[in-house]
N, C-alpha and C. Protein backbone atom coordinates (compact mmCIF):
# COMPACT_ATOMS: atom_id res chain seq x y z
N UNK A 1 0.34 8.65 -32.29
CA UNK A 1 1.20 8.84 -31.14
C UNK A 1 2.46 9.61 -31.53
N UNK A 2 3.13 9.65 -32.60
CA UNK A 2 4.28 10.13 -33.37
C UNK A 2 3.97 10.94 -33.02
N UNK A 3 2.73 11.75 -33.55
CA UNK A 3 2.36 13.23 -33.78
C UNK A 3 2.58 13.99 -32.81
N UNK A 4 1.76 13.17 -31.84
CA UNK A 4 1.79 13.40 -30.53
C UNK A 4 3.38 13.76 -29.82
N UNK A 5 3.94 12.99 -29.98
CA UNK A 5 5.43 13.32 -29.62
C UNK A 5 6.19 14.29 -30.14
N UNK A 6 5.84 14.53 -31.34
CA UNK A 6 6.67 16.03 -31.93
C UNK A 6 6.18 17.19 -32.08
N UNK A 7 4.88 17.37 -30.96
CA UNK A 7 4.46 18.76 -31.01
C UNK A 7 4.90 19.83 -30.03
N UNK A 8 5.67 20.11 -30.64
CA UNK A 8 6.78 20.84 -29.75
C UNK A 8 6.25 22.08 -29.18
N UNK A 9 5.12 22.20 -29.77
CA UNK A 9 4.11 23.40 -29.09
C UNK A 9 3.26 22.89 -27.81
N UNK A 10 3.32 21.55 -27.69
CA UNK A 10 2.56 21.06 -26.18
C UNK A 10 1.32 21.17 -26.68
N UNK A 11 0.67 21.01 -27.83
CA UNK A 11 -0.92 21.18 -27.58
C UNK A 11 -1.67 20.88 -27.58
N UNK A 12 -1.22 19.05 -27.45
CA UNK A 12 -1.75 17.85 -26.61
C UNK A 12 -0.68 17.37 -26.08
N UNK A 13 -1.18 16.33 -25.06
CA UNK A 13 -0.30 15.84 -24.05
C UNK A 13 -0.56 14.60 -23.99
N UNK A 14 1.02 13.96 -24.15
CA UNK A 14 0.88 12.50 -23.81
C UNK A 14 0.38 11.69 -22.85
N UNK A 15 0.84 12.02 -21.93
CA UNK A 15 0.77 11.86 -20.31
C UNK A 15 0.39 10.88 -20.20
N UNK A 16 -0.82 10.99 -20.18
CA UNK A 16 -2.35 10.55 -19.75
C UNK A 16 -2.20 9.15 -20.50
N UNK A 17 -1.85 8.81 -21.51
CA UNK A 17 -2.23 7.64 -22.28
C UNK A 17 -0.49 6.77 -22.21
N UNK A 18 0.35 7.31 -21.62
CA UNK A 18 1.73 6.31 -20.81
C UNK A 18 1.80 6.22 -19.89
N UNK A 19 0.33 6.82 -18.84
CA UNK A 19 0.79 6.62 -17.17
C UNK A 19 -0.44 5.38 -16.89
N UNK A 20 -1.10 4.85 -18.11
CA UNK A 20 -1.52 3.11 -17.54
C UNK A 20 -0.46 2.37 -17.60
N UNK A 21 0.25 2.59 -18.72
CA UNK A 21 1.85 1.80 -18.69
C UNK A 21 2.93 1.79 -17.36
N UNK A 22 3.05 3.13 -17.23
CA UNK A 22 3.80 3.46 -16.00
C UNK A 22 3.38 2.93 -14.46
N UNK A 23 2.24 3.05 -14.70
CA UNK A 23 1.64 2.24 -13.34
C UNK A 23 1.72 0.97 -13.56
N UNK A 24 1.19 0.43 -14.20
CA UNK A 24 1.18 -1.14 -14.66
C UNK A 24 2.87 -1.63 -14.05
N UNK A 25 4.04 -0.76 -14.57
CA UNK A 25 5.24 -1.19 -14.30
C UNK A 25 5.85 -0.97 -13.09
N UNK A 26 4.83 0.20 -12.37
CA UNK A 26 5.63 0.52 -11.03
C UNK A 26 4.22 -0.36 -9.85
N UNK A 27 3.84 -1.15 -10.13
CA UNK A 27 2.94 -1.95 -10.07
C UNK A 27 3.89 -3.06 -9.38
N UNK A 28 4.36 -3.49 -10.38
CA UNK A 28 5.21 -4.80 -11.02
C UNK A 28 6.36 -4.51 -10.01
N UNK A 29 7.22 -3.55 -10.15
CA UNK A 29 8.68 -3.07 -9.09
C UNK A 29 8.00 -3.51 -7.64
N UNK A 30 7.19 -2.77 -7.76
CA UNK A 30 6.67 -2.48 -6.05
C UNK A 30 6.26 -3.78 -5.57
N UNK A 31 5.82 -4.74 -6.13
CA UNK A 31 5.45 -6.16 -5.54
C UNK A 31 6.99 -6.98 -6.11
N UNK A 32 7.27 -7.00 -6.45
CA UNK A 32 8.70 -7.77 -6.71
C UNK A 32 10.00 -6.65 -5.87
N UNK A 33 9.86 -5.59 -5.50
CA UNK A 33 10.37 -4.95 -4.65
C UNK A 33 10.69 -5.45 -3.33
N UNK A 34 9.43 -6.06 -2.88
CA UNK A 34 8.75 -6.24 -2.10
C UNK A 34 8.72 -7.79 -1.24
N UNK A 35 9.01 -8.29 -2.57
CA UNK A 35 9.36 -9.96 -2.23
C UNK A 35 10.45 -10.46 -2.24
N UNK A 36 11.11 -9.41 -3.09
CA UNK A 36 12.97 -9.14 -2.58
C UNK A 36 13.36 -8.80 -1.26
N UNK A 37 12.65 -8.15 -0.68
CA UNK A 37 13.00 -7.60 0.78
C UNK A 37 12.06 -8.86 1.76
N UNK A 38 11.67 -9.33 1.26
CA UNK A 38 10.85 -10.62 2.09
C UNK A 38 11.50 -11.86 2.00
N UNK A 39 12.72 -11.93 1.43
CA UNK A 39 13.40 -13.42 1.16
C UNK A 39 15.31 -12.87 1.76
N UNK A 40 15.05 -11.55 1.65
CA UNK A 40 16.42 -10.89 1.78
C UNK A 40 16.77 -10.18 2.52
N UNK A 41 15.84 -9.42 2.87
CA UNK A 41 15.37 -8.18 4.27
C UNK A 41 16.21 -8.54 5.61
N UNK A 42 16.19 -7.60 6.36
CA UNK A 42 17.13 -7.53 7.64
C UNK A 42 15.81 -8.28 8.64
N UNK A 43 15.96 -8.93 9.68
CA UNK A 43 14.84 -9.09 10.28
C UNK A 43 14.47 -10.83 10.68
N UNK A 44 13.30 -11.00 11.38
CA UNK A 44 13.29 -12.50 11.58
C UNK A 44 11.80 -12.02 9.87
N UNK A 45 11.65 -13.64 9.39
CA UNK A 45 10.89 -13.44 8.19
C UNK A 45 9.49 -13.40 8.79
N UNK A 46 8.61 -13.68 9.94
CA UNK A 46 7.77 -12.98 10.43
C UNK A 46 7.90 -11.17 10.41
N UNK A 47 8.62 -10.54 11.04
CA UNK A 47 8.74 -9.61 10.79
C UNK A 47 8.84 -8.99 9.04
N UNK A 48 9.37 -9.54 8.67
CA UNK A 48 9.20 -9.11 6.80
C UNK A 48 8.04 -9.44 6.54
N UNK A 49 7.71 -10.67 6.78
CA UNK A 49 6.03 -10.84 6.20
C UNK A 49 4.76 -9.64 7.12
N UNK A 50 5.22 -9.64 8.03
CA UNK A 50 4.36 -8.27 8.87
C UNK A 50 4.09 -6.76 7.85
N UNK A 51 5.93 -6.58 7.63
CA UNK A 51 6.20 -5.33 6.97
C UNK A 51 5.37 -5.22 5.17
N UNK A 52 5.72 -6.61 4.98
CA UNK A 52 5.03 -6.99 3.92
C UNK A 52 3.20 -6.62 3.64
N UNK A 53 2.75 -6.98 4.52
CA UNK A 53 1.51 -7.27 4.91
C UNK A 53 1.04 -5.64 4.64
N UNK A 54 1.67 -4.87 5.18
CA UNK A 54 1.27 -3.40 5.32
C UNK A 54 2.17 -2.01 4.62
N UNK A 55 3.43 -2.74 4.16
CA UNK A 55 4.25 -1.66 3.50
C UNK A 55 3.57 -2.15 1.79
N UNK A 56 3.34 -3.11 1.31
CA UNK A 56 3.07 -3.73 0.13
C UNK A 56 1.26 -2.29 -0.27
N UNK A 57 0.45 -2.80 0.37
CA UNK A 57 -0.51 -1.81 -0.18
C UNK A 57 -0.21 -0.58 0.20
N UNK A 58 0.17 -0.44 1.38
CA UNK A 58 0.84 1.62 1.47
C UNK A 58 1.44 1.61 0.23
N UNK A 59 2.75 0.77 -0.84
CA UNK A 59 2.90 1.15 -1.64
C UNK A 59 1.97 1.31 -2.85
N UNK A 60 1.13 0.33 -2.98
CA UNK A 60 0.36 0.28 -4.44
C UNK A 60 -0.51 1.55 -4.22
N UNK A 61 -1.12 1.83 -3.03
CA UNK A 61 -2.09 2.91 -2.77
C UNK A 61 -0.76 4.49 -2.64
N UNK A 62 0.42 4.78 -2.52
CA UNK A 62 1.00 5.73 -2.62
C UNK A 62 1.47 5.58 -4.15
N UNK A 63 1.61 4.83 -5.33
CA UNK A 63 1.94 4.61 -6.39
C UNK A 63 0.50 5.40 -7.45
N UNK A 64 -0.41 5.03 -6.80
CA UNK A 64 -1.67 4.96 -7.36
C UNK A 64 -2.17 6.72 -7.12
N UNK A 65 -2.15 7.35 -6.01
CA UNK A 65 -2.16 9.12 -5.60
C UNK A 65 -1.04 9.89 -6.53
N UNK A 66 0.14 8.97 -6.82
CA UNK A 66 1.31 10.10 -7.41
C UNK A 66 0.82 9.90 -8.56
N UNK A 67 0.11 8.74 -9.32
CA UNK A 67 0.19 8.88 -11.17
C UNK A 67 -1.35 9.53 -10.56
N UNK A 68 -2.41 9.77 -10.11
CA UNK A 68 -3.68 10.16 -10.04
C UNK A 68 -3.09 11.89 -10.14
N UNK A 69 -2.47 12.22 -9.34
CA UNK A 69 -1.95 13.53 -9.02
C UNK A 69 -1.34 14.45 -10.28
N UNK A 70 -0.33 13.44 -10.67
CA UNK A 70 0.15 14.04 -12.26
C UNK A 70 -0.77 14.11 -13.36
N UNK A 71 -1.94 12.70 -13.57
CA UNK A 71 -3.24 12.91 -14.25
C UNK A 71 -3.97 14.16 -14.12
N UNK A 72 -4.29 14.15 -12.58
CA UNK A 72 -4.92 15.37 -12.92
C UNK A 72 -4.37 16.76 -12.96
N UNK A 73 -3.02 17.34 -13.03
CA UNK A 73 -2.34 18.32 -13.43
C UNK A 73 -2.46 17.81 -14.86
N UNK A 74 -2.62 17.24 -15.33
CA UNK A 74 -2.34 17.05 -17.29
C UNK A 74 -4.04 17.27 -17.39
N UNK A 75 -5.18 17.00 -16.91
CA UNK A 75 -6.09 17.43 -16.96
C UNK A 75 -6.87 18.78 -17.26
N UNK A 76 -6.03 19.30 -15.26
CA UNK A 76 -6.40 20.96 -15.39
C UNK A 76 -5.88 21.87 -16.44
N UNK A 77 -4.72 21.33 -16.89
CA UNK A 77 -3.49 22.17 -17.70
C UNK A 77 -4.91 21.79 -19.21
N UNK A 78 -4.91 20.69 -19.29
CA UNK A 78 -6.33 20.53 -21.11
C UNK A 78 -7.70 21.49 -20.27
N UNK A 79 -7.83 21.38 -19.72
CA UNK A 79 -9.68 22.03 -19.06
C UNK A 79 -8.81 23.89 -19.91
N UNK A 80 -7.92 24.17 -19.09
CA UNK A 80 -7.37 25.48 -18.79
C UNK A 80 -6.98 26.09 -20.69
N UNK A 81 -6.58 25.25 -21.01
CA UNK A 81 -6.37 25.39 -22.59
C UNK A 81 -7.77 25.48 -23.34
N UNK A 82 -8.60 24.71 -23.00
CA UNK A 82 -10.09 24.92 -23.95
C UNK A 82 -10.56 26.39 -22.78
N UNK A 83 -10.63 26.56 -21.73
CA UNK A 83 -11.53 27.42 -21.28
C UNK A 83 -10.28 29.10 -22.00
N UNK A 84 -9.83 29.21 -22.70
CA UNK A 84 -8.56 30.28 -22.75
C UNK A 84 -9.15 29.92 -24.67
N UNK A 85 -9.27 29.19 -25.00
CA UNK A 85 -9.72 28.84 -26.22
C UNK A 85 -10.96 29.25 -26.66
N UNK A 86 -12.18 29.05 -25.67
CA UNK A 86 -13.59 29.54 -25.48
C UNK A 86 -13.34 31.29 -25.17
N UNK A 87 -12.96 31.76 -24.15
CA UNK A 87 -12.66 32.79 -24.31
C UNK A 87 -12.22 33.72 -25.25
N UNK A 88 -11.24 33.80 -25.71
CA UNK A 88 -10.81 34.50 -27.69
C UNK A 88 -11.68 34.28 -28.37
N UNK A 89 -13.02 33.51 -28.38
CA UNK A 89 -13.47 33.04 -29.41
C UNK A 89 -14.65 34.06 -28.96
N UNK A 90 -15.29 33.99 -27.83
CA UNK A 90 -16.22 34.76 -27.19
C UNK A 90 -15.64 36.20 -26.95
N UNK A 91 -14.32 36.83 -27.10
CA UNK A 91 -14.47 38.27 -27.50
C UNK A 91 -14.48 38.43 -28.93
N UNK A 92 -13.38 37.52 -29.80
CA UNK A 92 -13.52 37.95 -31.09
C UNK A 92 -15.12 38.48 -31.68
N UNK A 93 -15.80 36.94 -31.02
CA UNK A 93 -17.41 37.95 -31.39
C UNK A 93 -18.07 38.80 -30.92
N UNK A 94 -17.71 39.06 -29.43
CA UNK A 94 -18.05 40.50 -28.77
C UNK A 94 -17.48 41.70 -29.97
N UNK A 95 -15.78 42.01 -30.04
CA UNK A 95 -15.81 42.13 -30.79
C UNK A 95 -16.14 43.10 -32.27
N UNK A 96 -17.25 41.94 -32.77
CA UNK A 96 -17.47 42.01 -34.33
C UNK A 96 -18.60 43.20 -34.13
């Protein structure tokens, strides 16, 4: 992972292997977020438990599209690096 962190050339990417962490924690905010505004919230506590009921998974499911979204930009960006990699390699031997 060190390695990983000081390649100042980018030519692997962390990303991918701190955004189970990152979710895991914005996981954690978003339901304790959530139960803060359900004990504390403006409102009668029917109404919080309502908001609850339906703002709680809109968040885990909008938490879950933004780290999916950045995954797969760290994806296309590795696909895009080997197919640019395959290429040079396939003229060098054109080429020869």
């Amino acid at each position: 992972m060190l390695k990983k962190l000081l390649d100042f050339r980018f030519e692997t990417f962390i990303t991918p292997y701190i955004l189970g962490a990152v979710l895991g924690i914005l996981y954690i905010v978003a339901v304790l977020g959530w139960l803060g505004y359900l004990f504390t919230g403006d409102g009668s506590f029917i109404e919080r438990l309502i908001l609850l009921v339906i703002g709680l998974p809109l968040s885990i499911v909008g938490i879950r599209v933004w780290v999916e979204s950045i995954v797969s930009i760290v994806k296309i960006a590795e696909n895009t690096s080997k197919i640019v990699e395959e290429l040079e390699a396939f003229k060098k031997l054109r080429d020869k």
